[in-house]
PDB file of N, CA and C in Angstrom:
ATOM      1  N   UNK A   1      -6.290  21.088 -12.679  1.00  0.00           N
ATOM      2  CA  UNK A   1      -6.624  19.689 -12.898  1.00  0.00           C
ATOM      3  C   UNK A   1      -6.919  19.006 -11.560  1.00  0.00           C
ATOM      4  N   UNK A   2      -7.873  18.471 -11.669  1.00  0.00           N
ATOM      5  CA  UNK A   2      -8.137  17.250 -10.255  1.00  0.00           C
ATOM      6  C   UNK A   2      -8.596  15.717 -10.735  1.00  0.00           C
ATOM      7  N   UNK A   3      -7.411  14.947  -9.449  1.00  0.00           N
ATOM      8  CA  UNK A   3      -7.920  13.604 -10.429  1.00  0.00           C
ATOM      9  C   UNK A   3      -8.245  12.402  -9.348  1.00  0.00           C
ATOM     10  N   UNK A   4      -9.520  11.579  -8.709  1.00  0.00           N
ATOM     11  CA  UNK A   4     -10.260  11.789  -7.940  1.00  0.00           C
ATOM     12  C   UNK A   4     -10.518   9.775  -8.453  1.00  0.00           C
ATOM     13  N   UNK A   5     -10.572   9.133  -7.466  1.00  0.00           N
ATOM     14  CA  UNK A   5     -11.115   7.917  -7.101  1.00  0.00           C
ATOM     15  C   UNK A   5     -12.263   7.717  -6.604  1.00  0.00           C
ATOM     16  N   UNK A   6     -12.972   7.087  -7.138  1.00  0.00           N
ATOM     17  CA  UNK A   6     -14.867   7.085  -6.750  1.00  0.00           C
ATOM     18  C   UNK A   6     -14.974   5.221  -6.743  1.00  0.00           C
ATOM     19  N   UNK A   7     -15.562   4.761  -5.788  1.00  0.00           N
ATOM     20  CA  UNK A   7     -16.276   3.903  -5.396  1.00  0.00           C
ATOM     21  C   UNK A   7     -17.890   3.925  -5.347  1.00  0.00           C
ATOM     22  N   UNK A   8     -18.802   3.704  -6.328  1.00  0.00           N
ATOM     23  CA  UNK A   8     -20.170   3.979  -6.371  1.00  0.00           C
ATOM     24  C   UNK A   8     -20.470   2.779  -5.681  1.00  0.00           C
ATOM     25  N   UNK A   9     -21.839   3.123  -4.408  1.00  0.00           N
ATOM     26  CA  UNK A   9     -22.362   1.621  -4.243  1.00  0.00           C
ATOM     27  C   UNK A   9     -23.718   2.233  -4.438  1.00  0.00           C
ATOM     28  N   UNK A  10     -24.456   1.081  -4.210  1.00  0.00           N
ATOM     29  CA  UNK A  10     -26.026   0.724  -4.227  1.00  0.00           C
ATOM     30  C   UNK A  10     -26.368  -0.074  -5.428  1.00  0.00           C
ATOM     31  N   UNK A  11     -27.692  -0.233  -5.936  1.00  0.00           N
ATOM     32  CA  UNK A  11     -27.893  -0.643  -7.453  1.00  0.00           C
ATOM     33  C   UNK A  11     -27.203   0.054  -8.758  1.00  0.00           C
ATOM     34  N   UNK A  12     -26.153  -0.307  -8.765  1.00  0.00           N
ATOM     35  CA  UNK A  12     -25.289   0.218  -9.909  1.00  0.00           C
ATOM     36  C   UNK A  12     -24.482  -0.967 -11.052  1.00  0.00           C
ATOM     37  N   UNK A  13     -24.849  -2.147 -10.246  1.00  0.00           N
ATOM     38  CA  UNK A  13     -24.225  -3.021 -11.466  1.00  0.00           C
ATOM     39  C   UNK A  13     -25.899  -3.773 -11.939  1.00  0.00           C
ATOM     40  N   UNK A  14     -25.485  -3.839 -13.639  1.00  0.00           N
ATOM     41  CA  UNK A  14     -26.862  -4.532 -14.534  1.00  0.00           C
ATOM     42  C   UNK A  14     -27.722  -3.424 -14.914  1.00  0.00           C
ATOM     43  N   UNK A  15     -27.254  -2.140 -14.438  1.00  0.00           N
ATOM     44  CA  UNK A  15     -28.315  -0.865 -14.830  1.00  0.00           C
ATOM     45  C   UNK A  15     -27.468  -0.193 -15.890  1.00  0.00           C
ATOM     46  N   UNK A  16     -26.660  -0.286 -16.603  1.00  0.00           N
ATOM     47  CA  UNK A  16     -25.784   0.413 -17.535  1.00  0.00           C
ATOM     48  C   UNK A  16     -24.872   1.716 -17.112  1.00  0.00           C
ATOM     49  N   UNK A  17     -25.054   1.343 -15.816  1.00  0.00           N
ATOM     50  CA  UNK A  17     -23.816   2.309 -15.203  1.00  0.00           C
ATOM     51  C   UNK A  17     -22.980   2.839 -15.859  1.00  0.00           C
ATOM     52  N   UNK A  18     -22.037   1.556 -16.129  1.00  0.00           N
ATOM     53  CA  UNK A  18     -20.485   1.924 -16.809  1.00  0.00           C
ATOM     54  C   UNK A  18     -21.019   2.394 -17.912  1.00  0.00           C
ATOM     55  N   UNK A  19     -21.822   1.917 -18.983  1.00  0.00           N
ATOM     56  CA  UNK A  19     -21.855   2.609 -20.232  1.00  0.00           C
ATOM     57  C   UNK A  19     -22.283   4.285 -20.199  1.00  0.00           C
ATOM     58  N   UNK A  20     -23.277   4.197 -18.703  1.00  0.00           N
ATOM     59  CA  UNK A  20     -23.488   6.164 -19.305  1.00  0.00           C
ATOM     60  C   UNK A  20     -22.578   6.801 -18.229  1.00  0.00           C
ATOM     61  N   UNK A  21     -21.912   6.252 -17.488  1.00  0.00           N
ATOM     62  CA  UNK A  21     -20.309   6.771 -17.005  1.00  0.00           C
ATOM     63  C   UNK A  21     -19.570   7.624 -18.211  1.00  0.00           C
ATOM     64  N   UNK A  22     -19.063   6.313 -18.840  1.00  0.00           N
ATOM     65  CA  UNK A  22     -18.686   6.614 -20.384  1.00  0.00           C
ATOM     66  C   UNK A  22     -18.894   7.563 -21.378  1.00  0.00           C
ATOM     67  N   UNK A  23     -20.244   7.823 -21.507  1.00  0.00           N
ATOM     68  CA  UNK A  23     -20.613   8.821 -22.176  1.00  0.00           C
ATOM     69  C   UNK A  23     -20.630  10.234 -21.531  1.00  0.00           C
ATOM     70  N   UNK A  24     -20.925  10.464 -20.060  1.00  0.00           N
ATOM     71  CA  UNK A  24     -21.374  11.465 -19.368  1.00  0.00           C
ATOM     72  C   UNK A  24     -19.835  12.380 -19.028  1.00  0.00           C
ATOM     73  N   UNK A  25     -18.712  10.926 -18.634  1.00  0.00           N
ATOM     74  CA  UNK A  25     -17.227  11.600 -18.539  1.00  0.00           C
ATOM     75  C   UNK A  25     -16.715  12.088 -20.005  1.00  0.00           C
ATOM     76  N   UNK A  26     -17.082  11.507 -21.337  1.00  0.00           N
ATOM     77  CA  UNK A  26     -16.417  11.971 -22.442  1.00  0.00           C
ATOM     78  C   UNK A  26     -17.119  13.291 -22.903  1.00  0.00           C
ATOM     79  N   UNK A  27     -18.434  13.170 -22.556  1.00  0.00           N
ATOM     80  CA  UNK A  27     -18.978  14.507 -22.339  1.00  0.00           C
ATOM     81  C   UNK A  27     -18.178  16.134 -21.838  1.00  0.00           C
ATOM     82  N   UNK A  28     -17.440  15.402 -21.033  1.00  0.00           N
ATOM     83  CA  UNK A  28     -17.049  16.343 -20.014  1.00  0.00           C
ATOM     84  C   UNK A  28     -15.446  16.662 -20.365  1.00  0.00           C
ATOM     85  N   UNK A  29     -15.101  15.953 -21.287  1.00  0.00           N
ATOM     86  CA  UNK A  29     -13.383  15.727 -21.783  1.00  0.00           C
ATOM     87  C   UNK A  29     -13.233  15.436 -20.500  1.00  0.00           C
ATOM     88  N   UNK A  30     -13.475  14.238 -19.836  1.00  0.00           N
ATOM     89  CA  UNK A  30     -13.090  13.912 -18.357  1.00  0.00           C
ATOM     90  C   UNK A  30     -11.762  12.384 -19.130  1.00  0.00           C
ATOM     91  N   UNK A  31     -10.809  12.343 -18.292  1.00  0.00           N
ATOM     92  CA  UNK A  31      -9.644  11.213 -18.924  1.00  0.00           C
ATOM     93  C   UNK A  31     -10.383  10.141 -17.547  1.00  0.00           C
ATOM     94  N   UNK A  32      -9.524   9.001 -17.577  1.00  0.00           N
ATOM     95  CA  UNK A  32      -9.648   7.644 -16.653  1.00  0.00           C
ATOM     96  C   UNK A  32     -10.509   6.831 -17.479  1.00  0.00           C
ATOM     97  N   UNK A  33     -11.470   5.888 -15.948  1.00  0.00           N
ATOM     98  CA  UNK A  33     -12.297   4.433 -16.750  1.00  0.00           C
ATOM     99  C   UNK A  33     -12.798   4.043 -15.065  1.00  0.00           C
ATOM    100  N   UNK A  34     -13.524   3.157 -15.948  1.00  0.00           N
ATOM    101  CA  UNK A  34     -14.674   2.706 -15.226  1.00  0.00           C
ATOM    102  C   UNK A  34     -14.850   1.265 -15.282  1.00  0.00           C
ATOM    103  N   UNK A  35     -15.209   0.516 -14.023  1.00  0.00           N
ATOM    104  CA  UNK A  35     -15.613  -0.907 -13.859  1.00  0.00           C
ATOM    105  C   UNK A  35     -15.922  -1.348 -12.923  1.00  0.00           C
ATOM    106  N   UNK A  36     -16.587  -2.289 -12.852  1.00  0.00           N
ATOM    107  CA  UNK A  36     -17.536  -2.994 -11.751  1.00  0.00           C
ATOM    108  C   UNK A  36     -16.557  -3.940 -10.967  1.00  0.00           C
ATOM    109  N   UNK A  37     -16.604  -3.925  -9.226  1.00  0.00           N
ATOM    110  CA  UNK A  37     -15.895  -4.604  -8.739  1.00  0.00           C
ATOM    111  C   UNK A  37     -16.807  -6.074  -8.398  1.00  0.00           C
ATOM    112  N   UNK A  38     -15.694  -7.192  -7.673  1.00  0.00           N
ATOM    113  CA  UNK A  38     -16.518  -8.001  -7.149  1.00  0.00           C
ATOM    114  C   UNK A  38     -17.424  -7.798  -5.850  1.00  0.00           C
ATOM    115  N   UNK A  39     -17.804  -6.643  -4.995  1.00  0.00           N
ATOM    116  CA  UNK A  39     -18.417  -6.522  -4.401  1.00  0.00           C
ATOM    117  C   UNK A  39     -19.672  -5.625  -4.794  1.00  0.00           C
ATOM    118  N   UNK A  40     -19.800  -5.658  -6.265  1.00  0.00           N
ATOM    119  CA  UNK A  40     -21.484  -5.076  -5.952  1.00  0.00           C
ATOM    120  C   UNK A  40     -21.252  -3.639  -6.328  1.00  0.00           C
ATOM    121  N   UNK A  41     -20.079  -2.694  -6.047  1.00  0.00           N
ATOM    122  CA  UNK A  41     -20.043  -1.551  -6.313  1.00  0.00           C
ATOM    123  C   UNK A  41     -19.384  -1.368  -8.203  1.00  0.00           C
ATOM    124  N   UNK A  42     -19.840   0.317  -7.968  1.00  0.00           N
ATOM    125  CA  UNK A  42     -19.067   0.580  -9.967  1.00  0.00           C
ATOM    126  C   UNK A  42     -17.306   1.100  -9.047  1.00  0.00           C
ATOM    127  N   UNK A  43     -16.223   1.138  -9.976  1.00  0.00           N
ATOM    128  CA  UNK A  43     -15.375   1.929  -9.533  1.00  0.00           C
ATOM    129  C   UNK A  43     -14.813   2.768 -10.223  1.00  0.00           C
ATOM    130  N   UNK A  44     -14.104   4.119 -10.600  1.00  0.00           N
ATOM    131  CA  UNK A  44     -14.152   4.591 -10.923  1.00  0.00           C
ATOM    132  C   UNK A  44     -12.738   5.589 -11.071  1.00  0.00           C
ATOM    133  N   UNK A  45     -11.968   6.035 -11.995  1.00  0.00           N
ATOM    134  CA  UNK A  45     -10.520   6.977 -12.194  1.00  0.00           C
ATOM    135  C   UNK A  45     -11.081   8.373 -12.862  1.00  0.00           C
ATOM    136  N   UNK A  46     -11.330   9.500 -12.307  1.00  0.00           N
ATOM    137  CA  UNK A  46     -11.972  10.901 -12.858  1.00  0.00           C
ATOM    138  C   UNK A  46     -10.678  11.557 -13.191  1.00  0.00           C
ATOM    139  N   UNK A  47     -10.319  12.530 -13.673  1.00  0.00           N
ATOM    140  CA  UNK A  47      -9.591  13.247 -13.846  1.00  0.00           C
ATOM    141  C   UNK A  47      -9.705  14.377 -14.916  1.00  0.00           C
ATOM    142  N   UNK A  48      -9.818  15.650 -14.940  1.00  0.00           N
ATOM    143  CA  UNK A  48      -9.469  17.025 -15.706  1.00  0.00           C
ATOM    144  C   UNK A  48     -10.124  18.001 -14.867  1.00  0.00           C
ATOM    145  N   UNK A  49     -10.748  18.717 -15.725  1.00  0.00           N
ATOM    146  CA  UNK A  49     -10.792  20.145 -15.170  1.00  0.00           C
ATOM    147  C   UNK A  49     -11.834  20.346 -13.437  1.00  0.00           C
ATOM    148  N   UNK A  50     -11.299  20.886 -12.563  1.00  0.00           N
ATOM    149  CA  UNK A  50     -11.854  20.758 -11.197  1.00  0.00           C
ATOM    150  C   UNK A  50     -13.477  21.249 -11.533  1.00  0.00           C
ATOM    151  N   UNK A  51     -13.513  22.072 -11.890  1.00  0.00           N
ATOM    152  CA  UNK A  51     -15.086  22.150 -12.151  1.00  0.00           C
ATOM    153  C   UNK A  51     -16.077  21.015 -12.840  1.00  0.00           C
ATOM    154  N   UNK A  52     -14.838  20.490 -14.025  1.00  0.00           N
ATOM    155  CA  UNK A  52     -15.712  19.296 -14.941  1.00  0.00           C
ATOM    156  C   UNK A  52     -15.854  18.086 -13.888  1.00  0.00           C
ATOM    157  N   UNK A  53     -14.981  17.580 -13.758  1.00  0.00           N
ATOM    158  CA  UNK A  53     -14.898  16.659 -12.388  1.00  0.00           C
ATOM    159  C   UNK A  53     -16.152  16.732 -11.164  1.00  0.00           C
ATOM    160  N   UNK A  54     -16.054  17.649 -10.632  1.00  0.00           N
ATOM    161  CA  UNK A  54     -17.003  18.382  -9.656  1.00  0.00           C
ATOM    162  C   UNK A  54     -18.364  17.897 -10.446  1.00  0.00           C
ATOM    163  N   UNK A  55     -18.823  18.561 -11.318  1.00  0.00           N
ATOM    164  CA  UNK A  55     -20.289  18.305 -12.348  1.00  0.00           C
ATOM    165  C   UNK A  55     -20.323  16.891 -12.197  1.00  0.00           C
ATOM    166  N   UNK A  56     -19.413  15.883 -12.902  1.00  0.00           N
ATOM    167  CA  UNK A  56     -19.250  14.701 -12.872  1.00  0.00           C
ATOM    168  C   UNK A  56     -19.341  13.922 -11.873  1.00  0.00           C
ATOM    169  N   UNK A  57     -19.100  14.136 -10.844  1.00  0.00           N
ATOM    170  CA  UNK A  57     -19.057  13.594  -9.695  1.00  0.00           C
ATOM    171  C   UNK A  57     -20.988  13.726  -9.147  1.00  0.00           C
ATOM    172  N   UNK A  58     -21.288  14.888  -8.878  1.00  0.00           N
ATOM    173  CA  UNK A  58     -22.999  15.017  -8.845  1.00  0.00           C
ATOM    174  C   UNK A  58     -23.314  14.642 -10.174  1.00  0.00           C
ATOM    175  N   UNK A  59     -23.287  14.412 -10.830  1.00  0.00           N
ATOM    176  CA  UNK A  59     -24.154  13.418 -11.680  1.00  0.00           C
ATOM    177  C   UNK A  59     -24.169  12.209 -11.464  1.00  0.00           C
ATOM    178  N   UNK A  60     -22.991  11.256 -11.061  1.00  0.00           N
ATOM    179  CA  UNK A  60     -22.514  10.083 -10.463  1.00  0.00           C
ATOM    180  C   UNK A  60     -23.538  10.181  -9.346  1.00  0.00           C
ATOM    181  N   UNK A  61     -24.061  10.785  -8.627  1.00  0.00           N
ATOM    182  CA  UNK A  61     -24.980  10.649  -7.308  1.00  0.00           C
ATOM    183  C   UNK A  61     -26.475   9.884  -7.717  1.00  0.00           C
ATOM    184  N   UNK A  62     -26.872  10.442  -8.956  1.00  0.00           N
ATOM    185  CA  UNK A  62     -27.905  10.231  -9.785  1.00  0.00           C
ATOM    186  C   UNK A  62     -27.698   8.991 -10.466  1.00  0.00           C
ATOM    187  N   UNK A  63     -26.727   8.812 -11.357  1.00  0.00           N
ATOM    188  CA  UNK A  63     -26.753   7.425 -12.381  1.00  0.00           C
ATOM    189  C   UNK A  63     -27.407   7.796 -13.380  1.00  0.00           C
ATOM    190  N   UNK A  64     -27.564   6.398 -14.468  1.00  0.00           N
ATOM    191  CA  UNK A  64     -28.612   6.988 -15.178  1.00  0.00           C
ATOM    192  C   UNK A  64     -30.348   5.812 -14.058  1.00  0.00           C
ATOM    193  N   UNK A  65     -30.843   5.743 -15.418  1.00  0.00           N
ATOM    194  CA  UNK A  65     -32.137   5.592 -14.682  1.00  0.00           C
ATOM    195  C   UNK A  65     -32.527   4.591 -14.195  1.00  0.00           C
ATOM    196  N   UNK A  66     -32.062   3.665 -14.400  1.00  0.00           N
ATOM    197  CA  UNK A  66     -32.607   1.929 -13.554  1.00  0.00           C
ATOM    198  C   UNK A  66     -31.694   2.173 -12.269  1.00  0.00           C
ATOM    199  N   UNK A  67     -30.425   2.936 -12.146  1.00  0.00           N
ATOM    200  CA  UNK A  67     -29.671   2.967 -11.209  1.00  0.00           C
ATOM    201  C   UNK A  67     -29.919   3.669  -9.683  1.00  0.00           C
ATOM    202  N   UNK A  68     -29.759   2.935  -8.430  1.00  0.00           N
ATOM    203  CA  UNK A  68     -29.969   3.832  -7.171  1.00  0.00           C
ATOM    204  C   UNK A  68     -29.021   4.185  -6.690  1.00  0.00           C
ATOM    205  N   UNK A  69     -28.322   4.813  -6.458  1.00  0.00           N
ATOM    206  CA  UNK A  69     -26.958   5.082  -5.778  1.00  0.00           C
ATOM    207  C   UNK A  69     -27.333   5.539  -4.783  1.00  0.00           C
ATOM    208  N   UNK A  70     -26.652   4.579  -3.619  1.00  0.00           N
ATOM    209  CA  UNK A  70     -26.623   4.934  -1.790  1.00  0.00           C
ATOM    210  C   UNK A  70     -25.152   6.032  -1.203  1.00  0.00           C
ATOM    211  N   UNK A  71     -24.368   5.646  -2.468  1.00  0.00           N
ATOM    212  CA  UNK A  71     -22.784   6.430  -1.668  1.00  0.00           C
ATOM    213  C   UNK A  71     -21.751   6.905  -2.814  1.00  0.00           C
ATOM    214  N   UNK A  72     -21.203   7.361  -2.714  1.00  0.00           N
ATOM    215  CA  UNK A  72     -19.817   7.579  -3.186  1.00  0.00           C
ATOM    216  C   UNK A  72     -18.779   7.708  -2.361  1.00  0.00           C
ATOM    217  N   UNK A  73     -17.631   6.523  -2.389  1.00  0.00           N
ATOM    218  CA  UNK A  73     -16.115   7.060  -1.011  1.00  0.00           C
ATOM    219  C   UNK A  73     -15.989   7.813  -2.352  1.00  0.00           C
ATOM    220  N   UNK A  74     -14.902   8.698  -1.838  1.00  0.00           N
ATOM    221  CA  UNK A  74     -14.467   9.414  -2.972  1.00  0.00           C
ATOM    222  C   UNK A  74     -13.171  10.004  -1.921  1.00  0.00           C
ATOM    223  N   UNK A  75     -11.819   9.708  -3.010  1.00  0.00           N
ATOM    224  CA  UNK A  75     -10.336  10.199  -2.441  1.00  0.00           C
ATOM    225  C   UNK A  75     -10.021  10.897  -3.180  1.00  0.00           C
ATOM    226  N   UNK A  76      -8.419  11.392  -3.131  1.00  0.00           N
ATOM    227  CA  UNK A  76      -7.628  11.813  -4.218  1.00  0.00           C
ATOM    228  C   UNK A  76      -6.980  10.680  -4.968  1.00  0.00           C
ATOM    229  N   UNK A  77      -6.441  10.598  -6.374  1.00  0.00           N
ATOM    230  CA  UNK A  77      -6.131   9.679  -6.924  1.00  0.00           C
ATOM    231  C   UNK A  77      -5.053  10.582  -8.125  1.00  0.00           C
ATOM    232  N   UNK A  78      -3.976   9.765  -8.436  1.00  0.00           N
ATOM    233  CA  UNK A  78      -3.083  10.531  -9.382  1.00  0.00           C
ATOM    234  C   UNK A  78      -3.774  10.074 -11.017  1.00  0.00           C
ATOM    235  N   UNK A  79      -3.350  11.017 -11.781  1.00  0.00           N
ATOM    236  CA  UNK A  79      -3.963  11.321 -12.797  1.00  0.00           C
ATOM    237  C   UNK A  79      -3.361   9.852 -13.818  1.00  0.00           C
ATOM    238  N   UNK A  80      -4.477   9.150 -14.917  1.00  0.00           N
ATOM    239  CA  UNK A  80      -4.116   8.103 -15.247  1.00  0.00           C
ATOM    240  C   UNK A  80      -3.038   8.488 -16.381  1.00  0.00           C
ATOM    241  N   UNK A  81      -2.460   7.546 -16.723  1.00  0.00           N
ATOM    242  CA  UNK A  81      -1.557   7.386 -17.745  1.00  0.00           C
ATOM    243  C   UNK A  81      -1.877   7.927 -19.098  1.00  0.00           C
ATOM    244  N   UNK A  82      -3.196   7.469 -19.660  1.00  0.00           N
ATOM    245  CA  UNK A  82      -3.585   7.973 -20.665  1.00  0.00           C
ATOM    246  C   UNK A  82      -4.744   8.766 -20.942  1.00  0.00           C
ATOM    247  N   UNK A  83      -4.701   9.624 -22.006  1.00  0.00           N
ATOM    248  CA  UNK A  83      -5.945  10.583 -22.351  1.00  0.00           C
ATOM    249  C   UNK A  83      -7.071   9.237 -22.834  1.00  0.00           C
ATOM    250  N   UNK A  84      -8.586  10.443 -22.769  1.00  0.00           N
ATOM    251  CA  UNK A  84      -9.430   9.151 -23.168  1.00  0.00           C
ATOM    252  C   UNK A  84     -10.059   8.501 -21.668  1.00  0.00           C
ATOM    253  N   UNK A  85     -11.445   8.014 -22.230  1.00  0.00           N
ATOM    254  CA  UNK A  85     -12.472   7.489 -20.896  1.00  0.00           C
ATOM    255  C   UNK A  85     -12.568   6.148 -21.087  1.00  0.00           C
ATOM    256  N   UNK A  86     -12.488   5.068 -20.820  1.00  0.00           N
ATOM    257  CA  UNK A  86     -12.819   4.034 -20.893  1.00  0.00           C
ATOM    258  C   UNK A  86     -13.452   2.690 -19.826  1.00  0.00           C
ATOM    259  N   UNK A  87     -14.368   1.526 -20.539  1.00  0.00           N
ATOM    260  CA  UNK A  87     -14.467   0.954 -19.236  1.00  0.00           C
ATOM    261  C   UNK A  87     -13.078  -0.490 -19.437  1.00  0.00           C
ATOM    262  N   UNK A  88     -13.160  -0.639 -18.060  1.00  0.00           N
ATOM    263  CA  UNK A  88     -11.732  -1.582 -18.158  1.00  0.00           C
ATOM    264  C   UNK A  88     -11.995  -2.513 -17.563  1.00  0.00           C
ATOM    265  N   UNK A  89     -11.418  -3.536 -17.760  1.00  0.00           N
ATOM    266  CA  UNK A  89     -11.711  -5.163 -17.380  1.00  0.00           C
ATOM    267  C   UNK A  89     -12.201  -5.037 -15.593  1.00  0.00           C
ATOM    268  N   UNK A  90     -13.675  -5.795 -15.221  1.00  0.00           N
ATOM    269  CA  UNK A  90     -13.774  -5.769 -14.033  1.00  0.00           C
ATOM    270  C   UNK A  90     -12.837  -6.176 -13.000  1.00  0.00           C
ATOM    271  N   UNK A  91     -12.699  -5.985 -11.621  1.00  0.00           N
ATOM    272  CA  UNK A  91     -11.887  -5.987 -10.789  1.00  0.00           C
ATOM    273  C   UNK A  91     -12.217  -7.303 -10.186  1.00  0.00           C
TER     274      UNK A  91
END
């Protein structure tokens, strides 16, 4: 298991980020959530299998398609509380 903190910046908020986050991590039986901070970036709680994660993470580089992504910080992060992907009240 790996469970992984992502900060997306560039054009990522108003392009449906969080929603194909959502779909792309449940895709993946990936657990955590997703939401837009007040500075402009998406943010992000990954967590399950190191390979699924890994996939997930390079797809996050991409977005979906109105989206440009310039970066990802990306740390370690402890695994969330509950099973399940969700987006969660902005920051």
């Amino acid at each position: 298991m790996k469970s992984l903190h992502l900060l997306i910046s560039g054009r990522v908020q108003r392009v449906w980020y969080r929603d194909w986050m959502v779909s792309e991590a449940r895709a993946r039986a990936i657990d955590g959530w997703v939401r837009n901070t007040a500075d402009g970036c998406v943010e992000a709680l990954v967590s399950g299998e190191a390979a699924c994660v890994d996939r997930l993470v390079e797809a996050c580089r991409g977005g979906p398609e109105r989206a440009c992504v310039s970066g990802i910080a990306i740390s370690p992060a402890a695994a969330p509380d509950q099973p399940g992907f969700d987006r969660i009240a902005d920051a």
